[in-house]
PDB file of N, CA and C in Angstrom:
ATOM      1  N   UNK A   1      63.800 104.737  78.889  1.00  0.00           N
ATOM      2  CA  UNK A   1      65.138 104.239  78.650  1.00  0.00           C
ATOM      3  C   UNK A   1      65.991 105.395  78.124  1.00  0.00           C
ATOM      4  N   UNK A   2      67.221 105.465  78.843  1.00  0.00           N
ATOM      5  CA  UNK A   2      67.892 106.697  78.575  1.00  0.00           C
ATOM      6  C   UNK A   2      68.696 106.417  76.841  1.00  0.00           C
ATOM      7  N   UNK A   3      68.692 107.703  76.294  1.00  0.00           N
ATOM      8  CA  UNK A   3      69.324 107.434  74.791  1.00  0.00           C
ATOM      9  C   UNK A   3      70.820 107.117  74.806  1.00  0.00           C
ATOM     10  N   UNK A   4      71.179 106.190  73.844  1.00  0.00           N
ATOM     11  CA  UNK A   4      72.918 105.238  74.111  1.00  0.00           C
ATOM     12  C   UNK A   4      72.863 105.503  72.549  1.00  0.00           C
ATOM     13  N   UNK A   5      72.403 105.718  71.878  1.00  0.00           N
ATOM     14  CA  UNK A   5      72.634 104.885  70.012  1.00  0.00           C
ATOM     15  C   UNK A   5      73.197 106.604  69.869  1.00  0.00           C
ATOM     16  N   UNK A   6      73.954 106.460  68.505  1.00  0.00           N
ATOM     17  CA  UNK A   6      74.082 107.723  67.994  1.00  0.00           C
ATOM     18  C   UNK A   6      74.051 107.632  66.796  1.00  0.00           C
ATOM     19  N   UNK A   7      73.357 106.363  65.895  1.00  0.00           N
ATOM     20  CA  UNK A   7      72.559 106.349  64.810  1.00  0.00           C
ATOM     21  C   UNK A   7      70.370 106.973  65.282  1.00  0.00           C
ATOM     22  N   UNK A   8      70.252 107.648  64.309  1.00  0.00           N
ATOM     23  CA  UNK A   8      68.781 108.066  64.526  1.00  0.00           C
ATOM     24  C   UNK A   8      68.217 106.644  64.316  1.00  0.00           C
ATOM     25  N   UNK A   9      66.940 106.840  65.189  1.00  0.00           N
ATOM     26  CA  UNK A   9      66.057 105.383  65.364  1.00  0.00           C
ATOM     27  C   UNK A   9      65.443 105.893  64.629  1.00  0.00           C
ATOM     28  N   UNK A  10      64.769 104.778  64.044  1.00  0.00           N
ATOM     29  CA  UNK A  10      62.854 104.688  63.556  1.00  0.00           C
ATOM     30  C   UNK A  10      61.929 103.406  64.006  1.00  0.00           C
ATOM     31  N   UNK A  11      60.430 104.316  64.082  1.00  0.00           N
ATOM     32  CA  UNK A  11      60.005 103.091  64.378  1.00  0.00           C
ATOM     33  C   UNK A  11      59.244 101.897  63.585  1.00  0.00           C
ATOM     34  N   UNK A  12      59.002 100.621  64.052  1.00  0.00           N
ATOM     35  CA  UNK A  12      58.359  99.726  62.816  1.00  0.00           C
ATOM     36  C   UNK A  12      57.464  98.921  63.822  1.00  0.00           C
ATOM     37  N   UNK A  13      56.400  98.236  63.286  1.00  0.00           N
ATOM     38  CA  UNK A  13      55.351  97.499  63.495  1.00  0.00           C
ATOM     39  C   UNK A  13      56.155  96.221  63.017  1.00  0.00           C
ATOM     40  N   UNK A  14      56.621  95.321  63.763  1.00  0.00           N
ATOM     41  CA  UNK A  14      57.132  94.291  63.281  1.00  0.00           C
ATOM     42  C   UNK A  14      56.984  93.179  64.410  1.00  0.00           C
ATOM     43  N   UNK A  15      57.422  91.518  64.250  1.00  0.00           N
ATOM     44  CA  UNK A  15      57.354  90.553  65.320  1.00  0.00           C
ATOM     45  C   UNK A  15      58.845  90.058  65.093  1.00  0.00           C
ATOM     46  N   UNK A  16      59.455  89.459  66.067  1.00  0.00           N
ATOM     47  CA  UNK A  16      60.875  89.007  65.898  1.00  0.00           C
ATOM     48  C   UNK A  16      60.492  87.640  66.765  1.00  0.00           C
ATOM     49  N   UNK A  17      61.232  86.229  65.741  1.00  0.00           N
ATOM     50  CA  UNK A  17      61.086  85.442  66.057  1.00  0.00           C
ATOM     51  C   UNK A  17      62.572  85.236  66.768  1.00  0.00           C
ATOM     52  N   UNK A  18      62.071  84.431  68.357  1.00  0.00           N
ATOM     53  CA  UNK A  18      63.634  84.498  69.417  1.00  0.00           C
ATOM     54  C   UNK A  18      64.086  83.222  69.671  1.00  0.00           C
ATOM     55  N   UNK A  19      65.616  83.176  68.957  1.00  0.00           N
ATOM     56  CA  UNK A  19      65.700  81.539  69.940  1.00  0.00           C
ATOM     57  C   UNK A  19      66.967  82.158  70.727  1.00  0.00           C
ATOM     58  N   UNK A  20      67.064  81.618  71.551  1.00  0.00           N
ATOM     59  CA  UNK A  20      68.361  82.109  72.268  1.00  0.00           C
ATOM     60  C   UNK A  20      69.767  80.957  71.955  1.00  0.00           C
ATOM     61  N   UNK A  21      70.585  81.992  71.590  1.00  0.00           N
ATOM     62  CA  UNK A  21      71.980  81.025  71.047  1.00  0.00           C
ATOM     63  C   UNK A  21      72.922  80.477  72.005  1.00  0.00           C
ATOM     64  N   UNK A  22      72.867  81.245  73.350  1.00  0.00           N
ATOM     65  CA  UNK A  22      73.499  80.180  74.388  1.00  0.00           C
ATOM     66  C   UNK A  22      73.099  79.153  74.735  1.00  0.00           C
ATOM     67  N   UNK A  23      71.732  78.848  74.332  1.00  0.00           N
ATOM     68  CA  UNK A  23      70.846  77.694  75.165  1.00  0.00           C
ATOM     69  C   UNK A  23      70.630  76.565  74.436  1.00  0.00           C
ATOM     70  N   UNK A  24      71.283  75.873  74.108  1.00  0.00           N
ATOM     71  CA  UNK A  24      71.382  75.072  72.834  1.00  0.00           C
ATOM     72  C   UNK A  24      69.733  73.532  72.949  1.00  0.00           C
ATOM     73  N   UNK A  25      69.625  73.726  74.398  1.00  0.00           N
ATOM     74  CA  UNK A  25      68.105  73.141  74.814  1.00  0.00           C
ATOM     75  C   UNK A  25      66.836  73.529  74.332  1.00  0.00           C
ATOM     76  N   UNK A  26      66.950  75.608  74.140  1.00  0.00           N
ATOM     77  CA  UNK A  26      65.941  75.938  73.928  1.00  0.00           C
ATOM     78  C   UNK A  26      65.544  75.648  72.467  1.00  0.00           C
ATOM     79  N   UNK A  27      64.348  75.688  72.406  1.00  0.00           N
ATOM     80  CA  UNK A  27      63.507  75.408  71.014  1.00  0.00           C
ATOM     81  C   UNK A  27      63.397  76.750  70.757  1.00  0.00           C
ATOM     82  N   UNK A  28      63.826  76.934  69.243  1.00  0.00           N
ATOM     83  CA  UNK A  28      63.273  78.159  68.962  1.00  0.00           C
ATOM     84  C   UNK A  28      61.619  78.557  68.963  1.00  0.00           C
ATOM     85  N   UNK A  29      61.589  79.510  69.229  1.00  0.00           N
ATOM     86  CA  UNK A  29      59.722  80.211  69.584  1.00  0.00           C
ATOM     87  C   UNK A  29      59.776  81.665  68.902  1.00  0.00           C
ATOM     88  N   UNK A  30      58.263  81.487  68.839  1.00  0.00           N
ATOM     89  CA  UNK A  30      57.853  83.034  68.595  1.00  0.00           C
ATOM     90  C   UNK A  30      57.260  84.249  69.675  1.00  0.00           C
ATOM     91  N   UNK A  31      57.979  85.197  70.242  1.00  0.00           N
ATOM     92  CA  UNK A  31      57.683  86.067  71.656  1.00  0.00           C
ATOM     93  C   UNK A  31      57.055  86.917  70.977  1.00  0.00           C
ATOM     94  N   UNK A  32      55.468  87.028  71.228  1.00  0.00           N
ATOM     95  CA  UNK A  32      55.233  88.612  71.066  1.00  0.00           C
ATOM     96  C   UNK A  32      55.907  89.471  71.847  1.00  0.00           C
ATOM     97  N   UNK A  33      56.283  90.457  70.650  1.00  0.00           N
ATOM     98  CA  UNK A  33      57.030  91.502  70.757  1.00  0.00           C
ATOM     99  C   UNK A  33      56.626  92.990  70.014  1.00  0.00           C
ATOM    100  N   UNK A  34      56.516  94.426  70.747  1.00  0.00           N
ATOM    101  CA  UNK A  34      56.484  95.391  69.998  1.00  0.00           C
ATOM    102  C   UNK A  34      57.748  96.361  70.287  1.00  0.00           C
ATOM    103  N   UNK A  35      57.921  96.053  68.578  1.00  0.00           N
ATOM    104  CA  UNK A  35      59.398  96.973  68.476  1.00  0.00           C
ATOM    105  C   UNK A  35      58.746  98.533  68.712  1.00  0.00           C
ATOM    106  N   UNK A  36      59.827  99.057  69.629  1.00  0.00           N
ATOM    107  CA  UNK A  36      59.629 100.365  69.669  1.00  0.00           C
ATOM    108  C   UNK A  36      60.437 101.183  68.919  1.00  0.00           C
ATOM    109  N   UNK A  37      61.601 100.302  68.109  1.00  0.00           N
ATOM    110  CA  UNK A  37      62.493 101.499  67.244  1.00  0.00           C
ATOM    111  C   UNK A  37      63.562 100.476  66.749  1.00  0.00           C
ATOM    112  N   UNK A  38      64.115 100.969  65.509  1.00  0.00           N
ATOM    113  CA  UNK A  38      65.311 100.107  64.772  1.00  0.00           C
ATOM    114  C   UNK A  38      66.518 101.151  64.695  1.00  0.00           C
ATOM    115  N   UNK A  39      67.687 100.938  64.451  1.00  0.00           N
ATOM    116  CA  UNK A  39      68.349 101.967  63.912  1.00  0.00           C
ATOM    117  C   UNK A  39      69.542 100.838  63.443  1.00  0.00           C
ATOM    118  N   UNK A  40      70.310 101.141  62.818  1.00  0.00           N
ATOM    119  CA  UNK A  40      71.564 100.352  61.898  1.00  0.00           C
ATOM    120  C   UNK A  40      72.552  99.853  62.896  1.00  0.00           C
ATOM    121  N   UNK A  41      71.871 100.155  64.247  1.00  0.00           N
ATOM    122  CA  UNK A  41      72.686  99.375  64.927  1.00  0.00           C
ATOM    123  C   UNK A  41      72.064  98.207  66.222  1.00  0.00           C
ATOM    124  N   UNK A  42      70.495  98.467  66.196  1.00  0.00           N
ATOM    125  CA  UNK A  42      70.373  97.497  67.550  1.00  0.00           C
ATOM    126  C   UNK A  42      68.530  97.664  67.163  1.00  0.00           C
ATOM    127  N   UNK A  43      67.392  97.132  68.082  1.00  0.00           N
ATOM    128  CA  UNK A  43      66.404  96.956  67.994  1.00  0.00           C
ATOM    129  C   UNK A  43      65.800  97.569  69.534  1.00  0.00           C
ATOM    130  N   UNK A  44      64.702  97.901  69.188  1.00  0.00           N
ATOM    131  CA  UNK A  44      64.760  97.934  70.615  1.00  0.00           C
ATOM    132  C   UNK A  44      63.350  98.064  70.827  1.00  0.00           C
ATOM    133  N   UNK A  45      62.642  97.019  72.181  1.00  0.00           N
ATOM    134  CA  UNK A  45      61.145  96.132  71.741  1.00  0.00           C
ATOM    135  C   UNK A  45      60.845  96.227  73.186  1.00  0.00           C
ATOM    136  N   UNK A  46      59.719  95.800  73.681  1.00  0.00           N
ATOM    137  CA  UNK A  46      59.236  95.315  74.493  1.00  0.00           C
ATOM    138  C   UNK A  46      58.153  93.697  74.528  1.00  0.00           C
ATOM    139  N   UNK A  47      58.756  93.275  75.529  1.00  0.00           N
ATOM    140  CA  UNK A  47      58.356  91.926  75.190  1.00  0.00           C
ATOM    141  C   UNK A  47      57.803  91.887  76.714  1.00  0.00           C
ATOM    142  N   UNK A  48      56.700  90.415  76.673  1.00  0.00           N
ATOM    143  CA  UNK A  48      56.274  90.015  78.510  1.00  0.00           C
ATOM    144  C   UNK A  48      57.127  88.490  78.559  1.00  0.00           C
ATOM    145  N   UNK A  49      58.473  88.309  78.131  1.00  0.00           N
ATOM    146  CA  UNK A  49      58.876  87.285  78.325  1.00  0.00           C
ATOM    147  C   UNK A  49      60.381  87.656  78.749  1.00  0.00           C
ATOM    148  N   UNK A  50      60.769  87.761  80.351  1.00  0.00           N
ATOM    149  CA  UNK A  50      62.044  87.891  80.429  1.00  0.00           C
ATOM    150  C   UNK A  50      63.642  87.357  80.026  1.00  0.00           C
ATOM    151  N   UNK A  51      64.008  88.058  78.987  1.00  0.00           N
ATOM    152  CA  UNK A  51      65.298  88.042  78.589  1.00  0.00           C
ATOM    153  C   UNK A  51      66.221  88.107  79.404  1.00  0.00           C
ATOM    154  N   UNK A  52      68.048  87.478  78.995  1.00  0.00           N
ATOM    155  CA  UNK A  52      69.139  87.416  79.648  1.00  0.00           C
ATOM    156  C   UNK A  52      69.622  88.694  79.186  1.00  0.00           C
ATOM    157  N   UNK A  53      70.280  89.654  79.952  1.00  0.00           N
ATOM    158  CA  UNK A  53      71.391  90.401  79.562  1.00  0.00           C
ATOM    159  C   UNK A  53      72.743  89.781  79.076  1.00  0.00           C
ATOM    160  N   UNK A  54      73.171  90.107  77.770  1.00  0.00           N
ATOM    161  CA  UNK A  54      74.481  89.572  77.821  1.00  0.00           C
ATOM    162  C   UNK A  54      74.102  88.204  76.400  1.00  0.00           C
ATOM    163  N   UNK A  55      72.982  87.561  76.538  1.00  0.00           N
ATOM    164  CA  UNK A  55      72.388  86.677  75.613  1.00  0.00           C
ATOM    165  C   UNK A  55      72.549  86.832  74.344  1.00  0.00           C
ATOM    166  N   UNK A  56      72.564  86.369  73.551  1.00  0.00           N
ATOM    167  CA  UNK A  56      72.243  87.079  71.990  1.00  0.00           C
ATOM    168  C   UNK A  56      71.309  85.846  71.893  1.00  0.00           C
ATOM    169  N   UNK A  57      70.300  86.477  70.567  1.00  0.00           N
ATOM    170  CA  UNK A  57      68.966  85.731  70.195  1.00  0.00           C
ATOM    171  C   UNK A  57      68.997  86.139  68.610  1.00  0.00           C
ATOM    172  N   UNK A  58      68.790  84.635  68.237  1.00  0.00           N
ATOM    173  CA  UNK A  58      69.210  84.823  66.281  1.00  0.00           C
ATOM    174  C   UNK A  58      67.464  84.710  66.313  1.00  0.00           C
ATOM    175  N   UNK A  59      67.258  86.217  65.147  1.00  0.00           N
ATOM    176  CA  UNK A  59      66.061  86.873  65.063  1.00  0.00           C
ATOM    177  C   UNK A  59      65.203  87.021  63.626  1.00  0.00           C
ATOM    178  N   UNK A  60      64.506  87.195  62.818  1.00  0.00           N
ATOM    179  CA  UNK A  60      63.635  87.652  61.714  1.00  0.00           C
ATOM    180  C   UNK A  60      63.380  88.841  62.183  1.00  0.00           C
ATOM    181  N   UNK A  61      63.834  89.941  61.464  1.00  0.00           N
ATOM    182  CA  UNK A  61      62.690  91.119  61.782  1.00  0.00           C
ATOM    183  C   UNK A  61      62.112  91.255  60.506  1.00  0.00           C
ATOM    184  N   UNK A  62      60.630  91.707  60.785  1.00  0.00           N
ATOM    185  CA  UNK A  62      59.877  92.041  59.255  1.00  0.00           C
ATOM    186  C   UNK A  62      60.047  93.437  58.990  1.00  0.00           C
ATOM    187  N   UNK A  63      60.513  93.901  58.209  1.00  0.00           N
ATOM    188  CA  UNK A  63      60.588  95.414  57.982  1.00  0.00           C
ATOM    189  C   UNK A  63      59.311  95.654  56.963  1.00  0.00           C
ATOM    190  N   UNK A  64      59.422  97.153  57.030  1.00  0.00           N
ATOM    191  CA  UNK A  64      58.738  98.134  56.369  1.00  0.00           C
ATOM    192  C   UNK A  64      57.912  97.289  54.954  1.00  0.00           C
ATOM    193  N   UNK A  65      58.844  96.844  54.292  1.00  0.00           N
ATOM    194  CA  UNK A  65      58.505  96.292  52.791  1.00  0.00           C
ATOM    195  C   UNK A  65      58.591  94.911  52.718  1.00  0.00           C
ATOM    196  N   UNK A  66      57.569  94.364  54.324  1.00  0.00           N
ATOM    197  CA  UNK A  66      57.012  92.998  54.092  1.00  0.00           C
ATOM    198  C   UNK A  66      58.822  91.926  53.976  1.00  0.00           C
ATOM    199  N   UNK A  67      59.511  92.448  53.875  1.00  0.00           N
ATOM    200  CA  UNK A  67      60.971  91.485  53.493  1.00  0.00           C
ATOM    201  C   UNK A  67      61.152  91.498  55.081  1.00  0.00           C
ATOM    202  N   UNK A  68      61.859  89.712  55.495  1.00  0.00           N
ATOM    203  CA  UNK A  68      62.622  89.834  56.245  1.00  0.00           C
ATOM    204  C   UNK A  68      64.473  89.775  56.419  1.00  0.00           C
ATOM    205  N   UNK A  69      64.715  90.276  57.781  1.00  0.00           N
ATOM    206  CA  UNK A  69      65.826  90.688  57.950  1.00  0.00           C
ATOM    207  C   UNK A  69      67.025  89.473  58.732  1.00  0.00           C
ATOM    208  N   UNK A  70      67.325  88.280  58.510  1.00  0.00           N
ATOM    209  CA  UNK A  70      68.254  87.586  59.297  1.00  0.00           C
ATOM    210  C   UNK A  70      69.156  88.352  60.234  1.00  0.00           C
ATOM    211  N   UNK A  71      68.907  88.338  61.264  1.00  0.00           N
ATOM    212  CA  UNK A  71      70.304  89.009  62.256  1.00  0.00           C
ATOM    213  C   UNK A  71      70.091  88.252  63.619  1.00  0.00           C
ATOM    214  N   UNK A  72      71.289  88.649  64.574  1.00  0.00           N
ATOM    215  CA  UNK A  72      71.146  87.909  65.488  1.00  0.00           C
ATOM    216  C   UNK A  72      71.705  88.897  67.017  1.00  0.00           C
ATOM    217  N   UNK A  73      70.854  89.454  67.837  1.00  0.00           N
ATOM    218  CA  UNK A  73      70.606  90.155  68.864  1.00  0.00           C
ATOM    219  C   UNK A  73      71.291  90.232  70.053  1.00  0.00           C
ATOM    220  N   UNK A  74      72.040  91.350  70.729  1.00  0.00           N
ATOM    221  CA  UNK A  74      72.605  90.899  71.840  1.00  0.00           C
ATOM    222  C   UNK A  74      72.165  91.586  72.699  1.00  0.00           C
ATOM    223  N   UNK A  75      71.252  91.371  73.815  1.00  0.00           N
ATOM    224  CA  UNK A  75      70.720  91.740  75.080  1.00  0.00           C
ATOM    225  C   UNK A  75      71.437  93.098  75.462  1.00  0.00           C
ATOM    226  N   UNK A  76      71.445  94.211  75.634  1.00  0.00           N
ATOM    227  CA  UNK A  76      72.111  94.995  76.470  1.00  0.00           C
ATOM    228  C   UNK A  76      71.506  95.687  77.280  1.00  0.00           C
ATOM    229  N   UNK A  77      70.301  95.592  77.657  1.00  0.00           N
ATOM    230  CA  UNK A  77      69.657  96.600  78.488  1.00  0.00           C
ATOM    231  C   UNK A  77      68.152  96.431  78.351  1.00  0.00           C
ATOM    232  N   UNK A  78      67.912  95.948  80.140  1.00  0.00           N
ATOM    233  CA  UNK A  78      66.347  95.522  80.133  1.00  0.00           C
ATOM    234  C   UNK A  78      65.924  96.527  81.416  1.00  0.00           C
ATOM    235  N   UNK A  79      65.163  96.524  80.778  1.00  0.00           N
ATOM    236  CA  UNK A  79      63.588  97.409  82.048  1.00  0.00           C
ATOM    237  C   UNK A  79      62.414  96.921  82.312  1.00  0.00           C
ATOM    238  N   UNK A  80      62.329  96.918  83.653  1.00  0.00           N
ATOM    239  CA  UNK A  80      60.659  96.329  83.840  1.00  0.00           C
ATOM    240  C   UNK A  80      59.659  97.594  83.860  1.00  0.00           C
ATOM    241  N   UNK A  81      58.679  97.487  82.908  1.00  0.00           N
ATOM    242  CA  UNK A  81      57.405  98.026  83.137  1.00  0.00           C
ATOM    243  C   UNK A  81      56.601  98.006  83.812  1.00  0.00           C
ATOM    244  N   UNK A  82      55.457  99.481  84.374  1.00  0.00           N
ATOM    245  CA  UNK A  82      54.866  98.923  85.359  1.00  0.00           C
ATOM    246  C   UNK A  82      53.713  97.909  84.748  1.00  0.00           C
ATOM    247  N   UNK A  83      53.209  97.538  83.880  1.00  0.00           N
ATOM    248  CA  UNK A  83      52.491  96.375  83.223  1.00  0.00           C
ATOM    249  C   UNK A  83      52.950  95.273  83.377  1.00  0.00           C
ATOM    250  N   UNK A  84      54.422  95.105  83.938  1.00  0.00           N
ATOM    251  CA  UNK A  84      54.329  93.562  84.000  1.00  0.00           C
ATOM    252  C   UNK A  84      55.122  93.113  82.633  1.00  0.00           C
ATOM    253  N   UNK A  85      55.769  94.019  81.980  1.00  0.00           N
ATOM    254  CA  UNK A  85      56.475  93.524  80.666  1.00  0.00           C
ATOM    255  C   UNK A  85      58.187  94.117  80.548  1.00  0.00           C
ATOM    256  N   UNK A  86      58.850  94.018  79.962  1.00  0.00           N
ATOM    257  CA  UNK A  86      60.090  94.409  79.800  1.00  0.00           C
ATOM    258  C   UNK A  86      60.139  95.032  78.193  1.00  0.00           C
ATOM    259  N   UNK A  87      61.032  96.164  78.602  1.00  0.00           N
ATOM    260  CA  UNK A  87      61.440  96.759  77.641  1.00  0.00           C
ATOM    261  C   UNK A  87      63.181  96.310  77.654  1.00  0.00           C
ATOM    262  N   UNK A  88      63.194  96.121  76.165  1.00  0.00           N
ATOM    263  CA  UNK A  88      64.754  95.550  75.987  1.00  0.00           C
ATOM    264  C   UNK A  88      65.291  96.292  74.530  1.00  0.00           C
ATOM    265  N   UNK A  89      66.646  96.921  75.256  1.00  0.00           N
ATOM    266  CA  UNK A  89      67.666  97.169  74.125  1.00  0.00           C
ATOM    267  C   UNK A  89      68.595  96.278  73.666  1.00  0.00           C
ATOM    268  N   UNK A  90      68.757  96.103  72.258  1.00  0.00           N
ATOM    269  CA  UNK A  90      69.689  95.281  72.188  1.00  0.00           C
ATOM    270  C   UNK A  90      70.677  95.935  70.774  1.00  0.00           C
ATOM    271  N   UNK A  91      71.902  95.022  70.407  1.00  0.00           N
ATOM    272  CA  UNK A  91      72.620  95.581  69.438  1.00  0.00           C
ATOM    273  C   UNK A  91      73.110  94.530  68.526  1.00  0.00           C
ATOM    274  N   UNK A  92      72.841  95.392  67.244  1.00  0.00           N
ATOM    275  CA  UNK A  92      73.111  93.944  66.437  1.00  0.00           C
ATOM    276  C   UNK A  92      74.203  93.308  66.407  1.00  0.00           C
ATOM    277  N   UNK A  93      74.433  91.720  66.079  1.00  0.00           N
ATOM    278  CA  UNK A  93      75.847  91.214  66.076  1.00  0.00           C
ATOM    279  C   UNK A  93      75.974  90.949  64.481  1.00  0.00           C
ATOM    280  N   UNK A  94      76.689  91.503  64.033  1.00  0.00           N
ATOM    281  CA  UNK A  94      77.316  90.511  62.912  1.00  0.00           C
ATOM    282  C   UNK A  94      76.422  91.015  61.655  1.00  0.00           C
ATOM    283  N   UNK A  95      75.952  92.043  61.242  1.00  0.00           N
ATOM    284  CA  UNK A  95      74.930  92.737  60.908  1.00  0.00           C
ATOM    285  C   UNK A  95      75.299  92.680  59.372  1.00  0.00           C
ATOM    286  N   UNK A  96      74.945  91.957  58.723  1.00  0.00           N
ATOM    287  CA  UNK A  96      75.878  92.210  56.756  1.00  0.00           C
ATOM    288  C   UNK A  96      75.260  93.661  56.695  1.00  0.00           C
ATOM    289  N   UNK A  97      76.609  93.946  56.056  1.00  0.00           N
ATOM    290  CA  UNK A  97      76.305  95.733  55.676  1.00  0.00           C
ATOM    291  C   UNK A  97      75.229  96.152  54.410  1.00  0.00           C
ATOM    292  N   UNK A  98      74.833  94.581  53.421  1.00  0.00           N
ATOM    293  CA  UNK A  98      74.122  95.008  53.215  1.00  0.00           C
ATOM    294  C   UNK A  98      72.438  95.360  53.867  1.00  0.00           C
ATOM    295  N   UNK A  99      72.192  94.773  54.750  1.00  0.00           N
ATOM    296  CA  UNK A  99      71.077  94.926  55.586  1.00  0.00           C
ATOM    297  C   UNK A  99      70.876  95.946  56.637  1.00  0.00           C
ATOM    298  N   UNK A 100      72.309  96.287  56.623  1.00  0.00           N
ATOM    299  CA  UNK A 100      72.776  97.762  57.827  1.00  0.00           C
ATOM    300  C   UNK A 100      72.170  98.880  56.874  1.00  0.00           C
ATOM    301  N   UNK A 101      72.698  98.811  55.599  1.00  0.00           N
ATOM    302  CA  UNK A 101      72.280  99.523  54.351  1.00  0.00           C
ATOM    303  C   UNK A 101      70.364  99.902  53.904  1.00  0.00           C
ATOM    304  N   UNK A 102      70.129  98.545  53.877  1.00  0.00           N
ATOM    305  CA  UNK A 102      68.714  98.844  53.959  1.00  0.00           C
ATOM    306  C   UNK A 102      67.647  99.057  54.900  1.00  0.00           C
ATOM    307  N   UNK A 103      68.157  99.495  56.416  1.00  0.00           N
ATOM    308  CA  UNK A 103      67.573 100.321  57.466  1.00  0.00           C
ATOM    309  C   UNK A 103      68.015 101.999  56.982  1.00  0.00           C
ATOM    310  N   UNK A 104      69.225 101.787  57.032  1.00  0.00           N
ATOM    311  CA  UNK A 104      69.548 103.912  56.551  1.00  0.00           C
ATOM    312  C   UNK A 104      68.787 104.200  55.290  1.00  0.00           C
ATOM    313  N   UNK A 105      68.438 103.229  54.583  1.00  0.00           N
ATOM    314  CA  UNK A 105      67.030 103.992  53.406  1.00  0.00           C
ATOM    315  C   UNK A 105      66.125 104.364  54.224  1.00  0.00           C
ATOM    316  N   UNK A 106      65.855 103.379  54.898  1.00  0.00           N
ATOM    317  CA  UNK A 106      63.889 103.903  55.350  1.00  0.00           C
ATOM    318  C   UNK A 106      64.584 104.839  56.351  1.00  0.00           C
ATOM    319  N   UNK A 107      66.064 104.495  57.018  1.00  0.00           N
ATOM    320  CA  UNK A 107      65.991 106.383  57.797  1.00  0.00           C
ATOM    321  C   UNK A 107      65.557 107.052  56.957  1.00  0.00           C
ATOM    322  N   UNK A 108      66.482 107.427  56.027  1.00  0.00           N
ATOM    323  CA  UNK A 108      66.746 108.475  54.940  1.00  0.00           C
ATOM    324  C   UNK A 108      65.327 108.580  54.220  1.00  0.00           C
ATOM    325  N   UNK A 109      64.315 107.783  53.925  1.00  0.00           N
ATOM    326  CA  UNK A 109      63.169 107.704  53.503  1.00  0.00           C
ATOM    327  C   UNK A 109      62.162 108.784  54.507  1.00  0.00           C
ATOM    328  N   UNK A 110      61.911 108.174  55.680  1.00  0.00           N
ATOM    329  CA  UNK A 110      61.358 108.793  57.102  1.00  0.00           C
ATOM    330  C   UNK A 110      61.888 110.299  57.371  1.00  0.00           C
ATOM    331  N   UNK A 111      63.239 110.801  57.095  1.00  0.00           N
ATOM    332  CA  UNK A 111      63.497 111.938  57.433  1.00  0.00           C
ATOM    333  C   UNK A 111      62.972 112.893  56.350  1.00  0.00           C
ATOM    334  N   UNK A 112      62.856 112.352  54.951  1.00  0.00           N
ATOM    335  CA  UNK A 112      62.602 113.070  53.653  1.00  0.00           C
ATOM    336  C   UNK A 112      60.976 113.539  53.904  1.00  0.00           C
ATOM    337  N   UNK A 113      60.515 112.642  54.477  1.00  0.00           N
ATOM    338  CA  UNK A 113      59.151 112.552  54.487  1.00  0.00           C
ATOM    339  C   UNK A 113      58.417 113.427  55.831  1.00  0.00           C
ATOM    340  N   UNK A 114      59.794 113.556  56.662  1.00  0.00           N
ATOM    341  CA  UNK A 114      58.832 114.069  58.253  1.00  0.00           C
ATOM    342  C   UNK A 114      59.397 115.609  57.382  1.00  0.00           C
ATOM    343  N   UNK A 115      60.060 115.725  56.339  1.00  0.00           N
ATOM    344  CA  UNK A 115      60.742 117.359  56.719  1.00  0.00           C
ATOM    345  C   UNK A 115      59.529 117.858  54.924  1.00  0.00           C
ATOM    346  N   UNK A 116      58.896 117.093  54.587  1.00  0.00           N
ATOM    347  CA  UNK A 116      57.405 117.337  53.799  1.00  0.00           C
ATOM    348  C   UNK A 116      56.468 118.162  54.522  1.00  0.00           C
TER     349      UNK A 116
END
């Protein structure tokens, strides 16, 4: 996936629970998902359950320090893998700055630590 963000990513071991907010039918569920990177502005995962472009999906992410994160996801960019799974970018909507805030620590944490 070609680079779009011009906040630095990091990556996290986390699951994001997906309901999709246009679909007022769907039941919210849990998609395994592996995030491949966060940054203060979008997520960006691979999942084997095809997503809408354009969708937004109100999400949990678990960060770094076990806390989760309320936000809610907007589709911008999917890829199929050759496995049979999709890789998806998305960008946050509506993001409280304080939670925008506590991703640029663990940047700022991660950069202190790779330049050790």
């Amino acid at each position: 996936m070609q680079e779009k963000r011009n906040s630095r990513r990091m990556s996290l071991t986390a699951k994001l629970l997906i309901k999709n907010m246009h679909d007022t039918s769907d039941k919210p569920e849990e998609i395994e998902i592996d995030v491949l990177d966060v940054s203060k502005t979008g997520v960006g995962f691979i999942c084997s359950a095809p997503l809408t472009i354009g969708a937004v999906y109100e999400t949990l992410l678990k960060i770094w320090n076990d806390d989760e994160i309320h936000a809610f996801l907007k589709v911008v960019r999917i890829e199929q893998t050759k496995d049979e799974k999709y890789m998806c970018g998305t960008i946050f909507i509506g993001l409280p700055e304080m939670n925008a805030a506590r991703i640029e620590v663990y940047e700022l944490m991660t950069r202190i630590q790779g330049e050790e």
